[in-house]
Protein backbone atom coordinates (compact mmCIF):
# COMPACT_ATOMS: atom_id res chain seq x y z
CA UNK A 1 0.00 0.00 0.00
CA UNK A 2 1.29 3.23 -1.28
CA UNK A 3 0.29 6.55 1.64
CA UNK A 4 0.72 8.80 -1.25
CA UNK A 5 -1.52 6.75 -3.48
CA UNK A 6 -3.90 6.75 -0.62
CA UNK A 7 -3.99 10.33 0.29
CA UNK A 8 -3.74 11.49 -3.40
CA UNK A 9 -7.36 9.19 -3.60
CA UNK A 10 -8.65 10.26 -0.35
CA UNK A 11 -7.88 14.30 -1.41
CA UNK A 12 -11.44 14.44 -3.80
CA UNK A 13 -14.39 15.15 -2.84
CA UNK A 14 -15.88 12.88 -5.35
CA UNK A 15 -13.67 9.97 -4.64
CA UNK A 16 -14.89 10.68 -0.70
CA UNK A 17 -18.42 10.52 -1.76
CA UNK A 18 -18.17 6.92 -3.64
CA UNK A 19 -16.74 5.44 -1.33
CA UNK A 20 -19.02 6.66 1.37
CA UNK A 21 -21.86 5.22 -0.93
CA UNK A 22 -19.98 1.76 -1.03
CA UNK A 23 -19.71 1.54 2.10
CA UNK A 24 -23.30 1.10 2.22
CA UNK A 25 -23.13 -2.01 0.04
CA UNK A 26 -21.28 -3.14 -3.64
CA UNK A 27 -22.54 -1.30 -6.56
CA UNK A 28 -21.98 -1.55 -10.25
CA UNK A 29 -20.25 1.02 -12.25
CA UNK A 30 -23.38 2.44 -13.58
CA UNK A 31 -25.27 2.64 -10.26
CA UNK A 32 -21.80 4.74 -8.81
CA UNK A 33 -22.29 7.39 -12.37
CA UNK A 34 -25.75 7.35 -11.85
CA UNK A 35 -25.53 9.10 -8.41
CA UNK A 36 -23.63 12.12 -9.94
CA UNK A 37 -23.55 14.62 -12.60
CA UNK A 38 -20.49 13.77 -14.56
CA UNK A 39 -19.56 11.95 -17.48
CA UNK A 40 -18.40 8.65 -17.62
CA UNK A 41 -15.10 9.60 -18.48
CA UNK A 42 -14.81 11.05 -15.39
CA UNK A 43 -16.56 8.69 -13.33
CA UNK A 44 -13.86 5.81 -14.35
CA UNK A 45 -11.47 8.37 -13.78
CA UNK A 46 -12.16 8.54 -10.20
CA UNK A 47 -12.64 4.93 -9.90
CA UNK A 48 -9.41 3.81 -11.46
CA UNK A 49 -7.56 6.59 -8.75
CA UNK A 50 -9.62 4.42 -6.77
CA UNK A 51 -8.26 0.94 -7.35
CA UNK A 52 -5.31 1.92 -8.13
CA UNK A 53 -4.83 2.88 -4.35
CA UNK A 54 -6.67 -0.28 -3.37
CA UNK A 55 -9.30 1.26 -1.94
CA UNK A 56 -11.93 -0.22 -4.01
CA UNK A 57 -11.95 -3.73 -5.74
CA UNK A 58 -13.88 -4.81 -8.42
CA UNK A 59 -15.27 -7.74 -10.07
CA UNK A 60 -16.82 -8.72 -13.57
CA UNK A 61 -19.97 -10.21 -12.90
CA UNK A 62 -21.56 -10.90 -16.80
CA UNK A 63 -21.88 -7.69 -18.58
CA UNK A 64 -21.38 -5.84 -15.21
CA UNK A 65 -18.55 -4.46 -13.42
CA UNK A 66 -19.42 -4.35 -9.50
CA UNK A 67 -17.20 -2.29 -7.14
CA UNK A 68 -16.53 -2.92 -3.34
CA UNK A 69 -14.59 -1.65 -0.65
CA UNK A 70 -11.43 -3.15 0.20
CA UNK A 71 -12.21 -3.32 3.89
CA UNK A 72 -8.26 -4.68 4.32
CA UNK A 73 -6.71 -1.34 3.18
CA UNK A 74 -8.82 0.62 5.46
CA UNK A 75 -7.67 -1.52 8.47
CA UNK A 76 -3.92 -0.84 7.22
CA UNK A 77 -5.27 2.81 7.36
CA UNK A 78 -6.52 3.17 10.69
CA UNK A 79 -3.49 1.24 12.25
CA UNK A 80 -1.03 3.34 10.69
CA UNK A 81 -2.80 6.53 12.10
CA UNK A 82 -3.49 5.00 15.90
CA UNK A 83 0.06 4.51 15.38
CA UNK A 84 0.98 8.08 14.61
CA UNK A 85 -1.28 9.28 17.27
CA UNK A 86 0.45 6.99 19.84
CA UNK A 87 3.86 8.68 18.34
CA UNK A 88 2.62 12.16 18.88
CA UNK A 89 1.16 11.23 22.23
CA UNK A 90 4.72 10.14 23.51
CA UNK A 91 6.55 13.36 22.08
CA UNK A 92 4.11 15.82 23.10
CA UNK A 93 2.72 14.02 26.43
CA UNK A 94 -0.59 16.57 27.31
CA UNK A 95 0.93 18.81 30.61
CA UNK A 96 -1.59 18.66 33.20
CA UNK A 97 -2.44 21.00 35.68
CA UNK A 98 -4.33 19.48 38.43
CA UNK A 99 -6.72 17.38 37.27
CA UNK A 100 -6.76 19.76 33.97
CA UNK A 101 -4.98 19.21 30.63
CA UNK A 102 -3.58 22.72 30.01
CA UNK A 103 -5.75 23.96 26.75
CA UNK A 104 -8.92 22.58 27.31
């Protein structure tokens, strides 16, 4: 898994909103254009950027393509950021005051 591939997908607001809709369940390619107002062109487009950063798979199904999320990449996601937060948290421990975390 490539970070830059993945952030470089995750930076579009239209590559955001597909896979918030497939996260809701697989869809085919023309279900995914059908929920927005752009051409196909640009609706591969995304989706390629998409599997390309393994965020998505896909599958021929007949004359169908369906697209799912690739719930494995997502895991690799959120462990490499509780790991950065459990970095940060041991260089920049939270000072306390009392009972209070100076800040809040």
């Amino acid at each position: 898994m490539g970070l830059s591939l993945l952030f470089k997908a995750l930076s579009d607001d239209i590559r955001r909103e597909i896979l918030r809709q497939l996260a809701h369940g697989d869809m085919t390619a023309g279900e995914i254009a059908g929920a927005f107002n752009l051409s196909w062109p640009t609706i591969s487009h995304h989706l390629n950027v998409l599997k390309k950063a393994g965020l998505v798979l896909d599958e021929k199904k007949g004359q169908y393509v369906i697209y799912s999320l690739n719930t494995t990449v997502f895991q690799e996601i959120a462990g490499w950021l509780f790991e950065m937060l459990g970095f940060l948290t041991e260089r920049h421990p939270a000072k306390k005051r009392g009972n209070k975390v100076i800040g809040e």
